[in-house]
PDB file of N, CA and C in Angstrom:
ATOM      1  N   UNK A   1     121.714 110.191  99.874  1.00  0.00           N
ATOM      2  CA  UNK A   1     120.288 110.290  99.992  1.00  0.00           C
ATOM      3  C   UNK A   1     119.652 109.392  98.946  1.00  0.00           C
ATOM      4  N   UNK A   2     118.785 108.580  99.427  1.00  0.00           N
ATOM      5  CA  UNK A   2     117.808 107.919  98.368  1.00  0.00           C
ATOM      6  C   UNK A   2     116.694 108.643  97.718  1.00  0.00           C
ATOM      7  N   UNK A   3     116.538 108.403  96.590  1.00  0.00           N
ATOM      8  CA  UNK A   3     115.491 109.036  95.858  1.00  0.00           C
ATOM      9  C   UNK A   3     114.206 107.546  95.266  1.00  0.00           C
ATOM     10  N   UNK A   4     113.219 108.069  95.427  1.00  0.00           N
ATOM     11  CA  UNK A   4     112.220 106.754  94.859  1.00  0.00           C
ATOM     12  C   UNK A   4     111.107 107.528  94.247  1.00  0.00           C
ATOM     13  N   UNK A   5     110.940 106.923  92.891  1.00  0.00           N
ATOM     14  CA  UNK A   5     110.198 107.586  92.022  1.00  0.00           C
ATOM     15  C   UNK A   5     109.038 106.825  92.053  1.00  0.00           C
ATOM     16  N   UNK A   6     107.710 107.163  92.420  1.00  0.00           N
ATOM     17  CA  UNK A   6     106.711 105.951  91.891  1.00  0.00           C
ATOM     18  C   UNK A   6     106.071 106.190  90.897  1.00  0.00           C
ATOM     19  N   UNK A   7     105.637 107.381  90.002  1.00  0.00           N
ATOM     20  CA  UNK A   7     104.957 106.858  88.590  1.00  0.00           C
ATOM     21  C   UNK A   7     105.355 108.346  88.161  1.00  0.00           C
ATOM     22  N   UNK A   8     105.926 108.159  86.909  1.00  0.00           N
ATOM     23  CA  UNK A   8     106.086 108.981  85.753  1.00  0.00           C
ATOM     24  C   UNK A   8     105.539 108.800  84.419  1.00  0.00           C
ATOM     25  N   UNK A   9     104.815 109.888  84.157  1.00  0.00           N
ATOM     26  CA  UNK A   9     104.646 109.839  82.506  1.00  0.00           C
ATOM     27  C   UNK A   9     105.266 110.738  81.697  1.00  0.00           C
ATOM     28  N   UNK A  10     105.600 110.491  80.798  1.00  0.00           N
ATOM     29  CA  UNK A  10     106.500 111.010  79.825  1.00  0.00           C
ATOM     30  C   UNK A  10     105.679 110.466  77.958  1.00  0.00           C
ATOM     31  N   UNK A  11     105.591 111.437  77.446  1.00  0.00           N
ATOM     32  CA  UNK A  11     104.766 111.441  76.183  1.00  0.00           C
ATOM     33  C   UNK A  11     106.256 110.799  74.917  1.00  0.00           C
ATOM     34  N   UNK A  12     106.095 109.801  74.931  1.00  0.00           N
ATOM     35  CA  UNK A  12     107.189 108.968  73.860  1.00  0.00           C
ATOM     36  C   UNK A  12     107.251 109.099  72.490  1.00  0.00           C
ATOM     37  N   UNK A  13     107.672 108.795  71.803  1.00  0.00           N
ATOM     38  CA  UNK A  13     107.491 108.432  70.280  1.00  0.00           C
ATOM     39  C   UNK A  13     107.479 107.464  69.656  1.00  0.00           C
ATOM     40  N   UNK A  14     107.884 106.676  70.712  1.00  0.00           N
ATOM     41  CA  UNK A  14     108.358 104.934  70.322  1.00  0.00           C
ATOM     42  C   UNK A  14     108.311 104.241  71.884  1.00  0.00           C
ATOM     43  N   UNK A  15     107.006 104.044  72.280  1.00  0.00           N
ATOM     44  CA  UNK A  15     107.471 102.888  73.687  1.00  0.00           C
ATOM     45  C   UNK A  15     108.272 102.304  73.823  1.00  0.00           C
ATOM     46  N   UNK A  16     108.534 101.309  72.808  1.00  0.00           N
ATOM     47  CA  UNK A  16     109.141 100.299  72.856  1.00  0.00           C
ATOM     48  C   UNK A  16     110.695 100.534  73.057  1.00  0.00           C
ATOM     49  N   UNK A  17     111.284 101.585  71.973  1.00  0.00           N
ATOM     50  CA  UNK A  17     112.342 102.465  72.184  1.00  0.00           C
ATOM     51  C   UNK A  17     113.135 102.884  74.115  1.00  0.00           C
ATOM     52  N   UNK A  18     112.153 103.906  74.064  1.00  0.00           N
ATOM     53  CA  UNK A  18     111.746 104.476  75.462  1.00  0.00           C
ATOM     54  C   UNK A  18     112.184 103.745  76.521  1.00  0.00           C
ATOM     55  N   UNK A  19     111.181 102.241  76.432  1.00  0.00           N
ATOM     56  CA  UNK A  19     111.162 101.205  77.804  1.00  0.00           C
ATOM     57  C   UNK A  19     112.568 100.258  77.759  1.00  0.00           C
ATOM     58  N   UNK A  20     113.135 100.503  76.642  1.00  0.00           N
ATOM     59  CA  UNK A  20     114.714  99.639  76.680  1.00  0.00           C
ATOM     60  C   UNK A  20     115.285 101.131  76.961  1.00  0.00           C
ATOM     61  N   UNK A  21     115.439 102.037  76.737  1.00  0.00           N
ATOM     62  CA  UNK A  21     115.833 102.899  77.530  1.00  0.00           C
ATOM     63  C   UNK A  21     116.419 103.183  78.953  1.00  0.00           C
ATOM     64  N   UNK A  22     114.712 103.345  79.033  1.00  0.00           N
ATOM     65  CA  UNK A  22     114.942 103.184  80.317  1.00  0.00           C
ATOM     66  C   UNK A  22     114.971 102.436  81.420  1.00  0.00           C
ATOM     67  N   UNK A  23     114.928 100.777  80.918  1.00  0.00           N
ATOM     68  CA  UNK A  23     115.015 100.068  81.510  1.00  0.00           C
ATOM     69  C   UNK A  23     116.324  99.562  81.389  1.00  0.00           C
ATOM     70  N   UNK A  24     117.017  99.239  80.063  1.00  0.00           N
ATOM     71  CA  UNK A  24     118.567  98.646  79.708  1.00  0.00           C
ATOM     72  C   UNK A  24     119.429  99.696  80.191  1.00  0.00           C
ATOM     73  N   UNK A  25     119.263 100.886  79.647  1.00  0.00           N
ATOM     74  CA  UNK A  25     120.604 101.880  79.853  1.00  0.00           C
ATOM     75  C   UNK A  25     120.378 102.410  81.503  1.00  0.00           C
ATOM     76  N   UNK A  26     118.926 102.963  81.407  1.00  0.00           N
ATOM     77  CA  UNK A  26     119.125 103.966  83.022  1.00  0.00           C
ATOM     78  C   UNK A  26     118.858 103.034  84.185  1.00  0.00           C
ATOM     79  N   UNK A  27     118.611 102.106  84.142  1.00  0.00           N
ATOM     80  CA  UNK A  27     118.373 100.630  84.978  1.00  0.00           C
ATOM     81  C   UNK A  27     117.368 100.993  85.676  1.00  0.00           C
ATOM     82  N   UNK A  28     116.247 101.858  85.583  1.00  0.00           N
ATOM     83  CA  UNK A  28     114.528 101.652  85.828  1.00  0.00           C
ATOM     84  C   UNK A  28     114.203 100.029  86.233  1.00  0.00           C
ATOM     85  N   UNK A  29     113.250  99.796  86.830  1.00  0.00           N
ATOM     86  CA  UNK A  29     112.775  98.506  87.371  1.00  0.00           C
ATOM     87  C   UNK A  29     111.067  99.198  87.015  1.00  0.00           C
ATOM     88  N   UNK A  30     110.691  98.286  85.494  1.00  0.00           N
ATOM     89  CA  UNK A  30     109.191  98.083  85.393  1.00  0.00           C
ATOM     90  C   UNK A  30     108.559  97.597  86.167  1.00  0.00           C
ATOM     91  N   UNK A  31     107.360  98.569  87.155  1.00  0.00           N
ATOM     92  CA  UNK A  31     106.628  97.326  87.885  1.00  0.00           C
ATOM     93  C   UNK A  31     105.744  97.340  87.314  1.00  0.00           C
ATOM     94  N   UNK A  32     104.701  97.679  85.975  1.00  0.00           N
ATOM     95  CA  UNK A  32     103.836  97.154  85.418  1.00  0.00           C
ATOM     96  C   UNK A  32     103.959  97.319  83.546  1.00  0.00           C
ATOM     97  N   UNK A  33     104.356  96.572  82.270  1.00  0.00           N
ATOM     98  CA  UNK A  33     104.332  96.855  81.811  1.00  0.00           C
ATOM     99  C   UNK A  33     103.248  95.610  80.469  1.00  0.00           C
ATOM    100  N   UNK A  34     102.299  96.366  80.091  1.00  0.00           N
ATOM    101  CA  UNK A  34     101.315  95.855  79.740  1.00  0.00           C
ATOM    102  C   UNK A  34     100.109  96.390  78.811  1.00  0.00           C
ATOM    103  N   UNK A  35      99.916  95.974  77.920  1.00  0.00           N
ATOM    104  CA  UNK A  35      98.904  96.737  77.065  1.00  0.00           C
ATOM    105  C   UNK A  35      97.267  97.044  76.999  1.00  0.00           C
ATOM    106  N   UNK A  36      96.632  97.875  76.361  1.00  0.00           N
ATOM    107  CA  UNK A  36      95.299  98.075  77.000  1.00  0.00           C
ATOM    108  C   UNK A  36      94.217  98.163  75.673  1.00  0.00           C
ATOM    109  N   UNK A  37      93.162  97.450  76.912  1.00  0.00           N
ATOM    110  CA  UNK A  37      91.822  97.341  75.369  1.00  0.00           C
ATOM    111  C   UNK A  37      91.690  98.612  74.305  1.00  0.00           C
ATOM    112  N   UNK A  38      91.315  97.883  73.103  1.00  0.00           N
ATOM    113  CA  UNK A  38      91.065  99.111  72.194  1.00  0.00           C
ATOM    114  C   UNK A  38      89.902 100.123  72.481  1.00  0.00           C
ATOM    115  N   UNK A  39      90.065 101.077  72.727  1.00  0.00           N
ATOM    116  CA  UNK A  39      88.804 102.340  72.531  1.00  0.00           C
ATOM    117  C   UNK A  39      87.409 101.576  72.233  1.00  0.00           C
ATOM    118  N   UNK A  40      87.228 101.038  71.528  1.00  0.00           N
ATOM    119  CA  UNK A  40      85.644 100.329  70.734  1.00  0.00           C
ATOM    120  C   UNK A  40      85.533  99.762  72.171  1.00  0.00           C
ATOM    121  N   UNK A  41      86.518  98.571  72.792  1.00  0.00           N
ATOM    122  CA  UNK A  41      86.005  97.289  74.039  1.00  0.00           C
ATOM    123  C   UNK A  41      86.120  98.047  75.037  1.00  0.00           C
ATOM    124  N   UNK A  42      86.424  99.616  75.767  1.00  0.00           N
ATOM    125  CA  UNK A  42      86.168  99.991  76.545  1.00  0.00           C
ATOM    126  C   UNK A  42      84.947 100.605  76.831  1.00  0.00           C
ATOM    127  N   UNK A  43      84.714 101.243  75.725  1.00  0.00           N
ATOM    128  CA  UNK A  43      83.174 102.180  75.501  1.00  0.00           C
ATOM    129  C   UNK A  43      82.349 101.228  75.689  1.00  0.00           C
ATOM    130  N   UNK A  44      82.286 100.014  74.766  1.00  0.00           N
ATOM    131  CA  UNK A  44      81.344  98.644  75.132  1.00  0.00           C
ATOM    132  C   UNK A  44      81.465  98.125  76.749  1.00  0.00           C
ATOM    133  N   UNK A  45      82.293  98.376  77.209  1.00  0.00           N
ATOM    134  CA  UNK A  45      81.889  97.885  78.846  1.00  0.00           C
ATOM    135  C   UNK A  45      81.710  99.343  79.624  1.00  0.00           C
ATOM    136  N   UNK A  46      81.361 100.547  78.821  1.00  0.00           N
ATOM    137  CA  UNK A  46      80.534 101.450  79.615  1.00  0.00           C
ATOM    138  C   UNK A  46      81.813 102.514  80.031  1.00  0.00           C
ATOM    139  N   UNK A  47      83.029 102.961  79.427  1.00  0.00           N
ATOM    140  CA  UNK A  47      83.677 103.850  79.806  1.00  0.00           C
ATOM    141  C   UNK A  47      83.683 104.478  78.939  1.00  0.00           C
ATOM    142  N   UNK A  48      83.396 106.116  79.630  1.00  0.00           N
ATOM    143  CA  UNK A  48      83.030 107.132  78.775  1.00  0.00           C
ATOM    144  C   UNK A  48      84.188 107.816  78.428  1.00  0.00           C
ATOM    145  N   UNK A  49      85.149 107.472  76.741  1.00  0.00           N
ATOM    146  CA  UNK A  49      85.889 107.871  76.106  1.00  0.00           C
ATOM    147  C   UNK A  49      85.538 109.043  75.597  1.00  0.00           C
ATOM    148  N   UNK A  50      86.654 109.946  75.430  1.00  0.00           N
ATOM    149  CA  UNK A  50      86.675 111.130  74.581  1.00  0.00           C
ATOM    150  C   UNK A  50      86.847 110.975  73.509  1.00  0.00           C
ATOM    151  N   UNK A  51      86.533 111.907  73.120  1.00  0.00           N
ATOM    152  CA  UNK A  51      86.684 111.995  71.057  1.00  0.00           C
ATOM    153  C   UNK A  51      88.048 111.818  70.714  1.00  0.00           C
ATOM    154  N   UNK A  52      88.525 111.176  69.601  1.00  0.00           N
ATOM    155  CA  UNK A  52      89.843 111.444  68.782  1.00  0.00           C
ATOM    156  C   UNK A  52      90.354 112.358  68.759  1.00  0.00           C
ATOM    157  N   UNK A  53      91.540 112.906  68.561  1.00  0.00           N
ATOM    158  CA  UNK A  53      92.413 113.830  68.260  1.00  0.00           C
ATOM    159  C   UNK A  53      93.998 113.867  67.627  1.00  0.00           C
ATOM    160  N   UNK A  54      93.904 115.116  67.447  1.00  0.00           N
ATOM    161  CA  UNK A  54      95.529 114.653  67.218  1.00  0.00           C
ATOM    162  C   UNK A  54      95.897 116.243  67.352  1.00  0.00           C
ATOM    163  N   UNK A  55      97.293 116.281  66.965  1.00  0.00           N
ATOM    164  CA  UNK A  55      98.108 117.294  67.054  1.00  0.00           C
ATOM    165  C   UNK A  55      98.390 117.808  66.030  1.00  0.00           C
ATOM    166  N   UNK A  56      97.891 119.358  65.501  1.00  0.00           N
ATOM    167  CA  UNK A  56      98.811 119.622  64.328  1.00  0.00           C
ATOM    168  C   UNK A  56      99.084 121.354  64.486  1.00  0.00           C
ATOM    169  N   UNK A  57     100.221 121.549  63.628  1.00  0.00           N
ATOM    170  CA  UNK A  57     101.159 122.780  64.307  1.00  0.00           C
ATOM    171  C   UNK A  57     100.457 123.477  65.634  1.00  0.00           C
ATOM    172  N   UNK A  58     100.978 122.704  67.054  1.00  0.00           N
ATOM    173  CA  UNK A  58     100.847 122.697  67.837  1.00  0.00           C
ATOM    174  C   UNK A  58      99.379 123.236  68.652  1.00  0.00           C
ATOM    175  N   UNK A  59      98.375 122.863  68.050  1.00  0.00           N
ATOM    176  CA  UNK A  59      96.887 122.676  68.396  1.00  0.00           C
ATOM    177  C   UNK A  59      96.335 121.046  68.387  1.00  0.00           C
ATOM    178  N   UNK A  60      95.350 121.382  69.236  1.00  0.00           N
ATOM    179  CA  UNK A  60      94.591 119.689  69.021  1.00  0.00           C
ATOM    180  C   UNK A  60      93.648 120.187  68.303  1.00  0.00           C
ATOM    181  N   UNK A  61      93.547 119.054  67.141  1.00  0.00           N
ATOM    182  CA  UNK A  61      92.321 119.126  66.082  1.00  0.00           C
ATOM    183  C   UNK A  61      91.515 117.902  66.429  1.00  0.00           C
ATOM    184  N   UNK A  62      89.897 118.275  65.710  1.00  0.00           N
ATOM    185  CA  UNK A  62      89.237 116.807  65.941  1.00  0.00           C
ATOM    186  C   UNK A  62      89.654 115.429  65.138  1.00  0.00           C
ATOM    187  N   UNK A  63      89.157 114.071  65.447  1.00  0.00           N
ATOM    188  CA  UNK A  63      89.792 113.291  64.159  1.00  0.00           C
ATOM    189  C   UNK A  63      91.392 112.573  64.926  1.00  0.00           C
ATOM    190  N   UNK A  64      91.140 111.628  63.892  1.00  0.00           N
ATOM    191  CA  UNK A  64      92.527 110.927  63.732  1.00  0.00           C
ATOM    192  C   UNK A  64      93.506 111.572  62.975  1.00  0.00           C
ATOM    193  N   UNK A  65      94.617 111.572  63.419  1.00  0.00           N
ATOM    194  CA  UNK A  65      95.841 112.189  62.567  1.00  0.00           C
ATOM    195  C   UNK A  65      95.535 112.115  60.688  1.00  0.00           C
ATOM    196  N   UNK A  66      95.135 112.562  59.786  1.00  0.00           N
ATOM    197  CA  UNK A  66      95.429 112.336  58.598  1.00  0.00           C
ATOM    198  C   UNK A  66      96.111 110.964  58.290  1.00  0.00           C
ATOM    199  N   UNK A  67      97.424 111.135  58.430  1.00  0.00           N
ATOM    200  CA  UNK A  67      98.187 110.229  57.656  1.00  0.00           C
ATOM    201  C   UNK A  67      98.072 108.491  58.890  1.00  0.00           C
ATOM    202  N   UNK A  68      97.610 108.701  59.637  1.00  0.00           N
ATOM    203  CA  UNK A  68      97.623 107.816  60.682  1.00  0.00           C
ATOM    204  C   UNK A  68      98.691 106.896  61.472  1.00  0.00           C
ATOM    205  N   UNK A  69      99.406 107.317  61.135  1.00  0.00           N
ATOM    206  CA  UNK A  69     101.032 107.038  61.835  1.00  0.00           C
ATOM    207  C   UNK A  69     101.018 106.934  63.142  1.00  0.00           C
ATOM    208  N   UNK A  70     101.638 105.598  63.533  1.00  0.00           N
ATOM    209  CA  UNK A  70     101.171 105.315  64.668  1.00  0.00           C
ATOM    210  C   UNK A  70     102.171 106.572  66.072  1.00  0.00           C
ATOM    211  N   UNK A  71     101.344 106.556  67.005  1.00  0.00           N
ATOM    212  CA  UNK A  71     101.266 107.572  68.108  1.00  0.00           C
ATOM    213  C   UNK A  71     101.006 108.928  67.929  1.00  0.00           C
ATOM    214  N   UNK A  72      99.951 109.033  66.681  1.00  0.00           N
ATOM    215  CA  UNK A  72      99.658 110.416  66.541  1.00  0.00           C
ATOM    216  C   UNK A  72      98.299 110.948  66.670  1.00  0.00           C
ATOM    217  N   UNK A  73      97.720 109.835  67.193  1.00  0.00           N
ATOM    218  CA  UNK A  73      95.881 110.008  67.126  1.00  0.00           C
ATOM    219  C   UNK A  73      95.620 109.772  68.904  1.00  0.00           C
ATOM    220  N   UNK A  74      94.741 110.557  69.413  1.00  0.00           N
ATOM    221  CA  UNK A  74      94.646 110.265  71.237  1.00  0.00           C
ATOM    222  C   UNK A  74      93.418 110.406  71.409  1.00  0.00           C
ATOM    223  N   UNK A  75      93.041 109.323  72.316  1.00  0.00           N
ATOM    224  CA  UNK A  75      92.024 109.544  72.951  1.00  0.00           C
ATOM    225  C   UNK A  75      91.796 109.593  74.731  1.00  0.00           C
ATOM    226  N   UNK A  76      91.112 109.767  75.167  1.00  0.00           N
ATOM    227  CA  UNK A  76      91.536 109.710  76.722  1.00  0.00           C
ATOM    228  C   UNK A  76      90.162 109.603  77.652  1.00  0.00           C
ATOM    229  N   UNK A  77      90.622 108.469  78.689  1.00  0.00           N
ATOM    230  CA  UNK A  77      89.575 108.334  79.775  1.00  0.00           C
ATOM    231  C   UNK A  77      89.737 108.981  81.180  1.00  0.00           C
ATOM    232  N   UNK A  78      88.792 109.180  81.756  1.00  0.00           N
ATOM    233  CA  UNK A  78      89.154 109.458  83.399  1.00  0.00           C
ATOM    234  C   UNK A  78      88.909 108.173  84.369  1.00  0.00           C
ATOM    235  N   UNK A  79      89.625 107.748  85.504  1.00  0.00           N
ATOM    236  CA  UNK A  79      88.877 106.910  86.201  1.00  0.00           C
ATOM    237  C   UNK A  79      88.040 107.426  87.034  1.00  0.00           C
ATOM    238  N   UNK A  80      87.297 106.433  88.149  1.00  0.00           N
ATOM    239  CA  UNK A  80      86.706 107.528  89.115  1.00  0.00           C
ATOM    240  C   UNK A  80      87.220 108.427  90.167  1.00  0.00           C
ATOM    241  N   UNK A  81      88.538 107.900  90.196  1.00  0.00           N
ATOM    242  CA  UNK A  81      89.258 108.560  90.899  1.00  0.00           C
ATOM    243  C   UNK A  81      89.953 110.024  89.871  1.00  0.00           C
ATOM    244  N   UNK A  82      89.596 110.594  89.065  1.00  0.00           N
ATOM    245  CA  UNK A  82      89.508 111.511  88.453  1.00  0.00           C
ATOM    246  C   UNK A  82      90.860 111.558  87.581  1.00  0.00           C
ATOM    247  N   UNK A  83      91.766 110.482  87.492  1.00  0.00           N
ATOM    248  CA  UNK A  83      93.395 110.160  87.132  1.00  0.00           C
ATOM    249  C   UNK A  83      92.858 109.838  85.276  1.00  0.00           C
ATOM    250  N   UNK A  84      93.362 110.922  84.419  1.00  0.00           N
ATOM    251  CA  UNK A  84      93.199 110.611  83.190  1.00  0.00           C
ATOM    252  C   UNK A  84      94.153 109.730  82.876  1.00  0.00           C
ATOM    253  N   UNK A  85      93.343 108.919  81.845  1.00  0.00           N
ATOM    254  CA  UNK A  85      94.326 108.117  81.255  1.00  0.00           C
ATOM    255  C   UNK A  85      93.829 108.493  79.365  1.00  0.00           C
ATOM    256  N   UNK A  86      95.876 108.731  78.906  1.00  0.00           N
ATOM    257  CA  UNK A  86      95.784 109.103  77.916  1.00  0.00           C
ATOM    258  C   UNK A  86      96.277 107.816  76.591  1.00  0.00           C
ATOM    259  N   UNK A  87      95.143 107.934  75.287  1.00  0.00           N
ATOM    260  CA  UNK A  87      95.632 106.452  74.678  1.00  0.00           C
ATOM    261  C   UNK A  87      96.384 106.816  73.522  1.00  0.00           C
ATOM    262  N   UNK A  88      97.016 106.011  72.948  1.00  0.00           N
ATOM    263  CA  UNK A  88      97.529 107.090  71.627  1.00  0.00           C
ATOM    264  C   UNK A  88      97.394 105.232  70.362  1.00  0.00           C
ATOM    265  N   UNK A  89      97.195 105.692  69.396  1.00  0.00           N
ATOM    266  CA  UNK A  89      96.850 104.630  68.367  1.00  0.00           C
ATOM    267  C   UNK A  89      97.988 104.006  67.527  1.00  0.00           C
ATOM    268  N   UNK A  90      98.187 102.766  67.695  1.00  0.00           N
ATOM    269  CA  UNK A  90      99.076 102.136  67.208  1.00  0.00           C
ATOM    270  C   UNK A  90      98.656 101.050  66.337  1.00  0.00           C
ATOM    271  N   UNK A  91      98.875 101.390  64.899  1.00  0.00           N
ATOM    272  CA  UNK A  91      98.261 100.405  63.973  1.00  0.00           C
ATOM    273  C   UNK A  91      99.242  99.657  63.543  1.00  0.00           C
ATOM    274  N   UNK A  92     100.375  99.429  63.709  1.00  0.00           N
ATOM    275  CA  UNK A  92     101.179  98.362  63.611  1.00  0.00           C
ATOM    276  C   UNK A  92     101.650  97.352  64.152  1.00  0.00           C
ATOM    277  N   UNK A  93     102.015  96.280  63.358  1.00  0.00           N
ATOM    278  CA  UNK A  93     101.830  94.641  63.944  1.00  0.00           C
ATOM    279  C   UNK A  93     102.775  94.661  64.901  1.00  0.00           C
ATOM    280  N   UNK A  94     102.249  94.163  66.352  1.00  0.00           N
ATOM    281  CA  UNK A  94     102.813  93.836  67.306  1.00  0.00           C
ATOM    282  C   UNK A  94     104.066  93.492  67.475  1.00  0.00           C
ATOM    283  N   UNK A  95     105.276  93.686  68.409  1.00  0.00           N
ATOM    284  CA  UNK A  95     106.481  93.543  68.307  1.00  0.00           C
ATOM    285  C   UNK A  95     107.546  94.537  67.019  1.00  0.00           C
ATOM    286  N   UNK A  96     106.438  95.500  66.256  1.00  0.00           N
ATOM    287  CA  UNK A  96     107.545  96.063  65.735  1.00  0.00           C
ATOM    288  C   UNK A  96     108.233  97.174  66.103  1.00  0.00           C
TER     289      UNK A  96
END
């Protein structure tokens, strides 16, 4: 029997980790992999972002994570098709 998956999300700790994952070891086929405007250039073209947050002993608080470590601060949009999209903050230089 064939099985075909078309979109999964899964909450990571390391994308980058993750997507050799599951692309090198479990042989996944990326059909879109690509990064997205910062929070500030979306609100400026008129999408209504939610507030910051983060996680701490297992509640969401308001705010950016304290220590700001990247994938610990979220923010999140809806489209109009009502499909949230969730962002998480990554302040470190590209490719690391």
């Amino acid at each position: 029997m064939d099985f075909e998956l078309e979109l999964m999300v899964l909450p990571v700790s390391d994308v980058d980790r993750a997507r050799d994952f599951y692309v090198e070891r479990a042989g996944f086929h990326p059909e879109v992999d690509t990064g997205v405007d910062g929070v500030g250039r979306l609100v400026g073209r008129g999408v209504e972002v939610g507030g910051i947050r983060h996680m701490e002993s297992g509640t969401w608080r308001p705010g950016p994570h304290p220590e700001r470590q990247d994938y610990n601060s979220f923010a999140g949009f809806t489209d109009p098709d009502g499909n949230l999209w969730l962002l998480q903050e990554r302040r470190g230089e590209p490719g690391q």
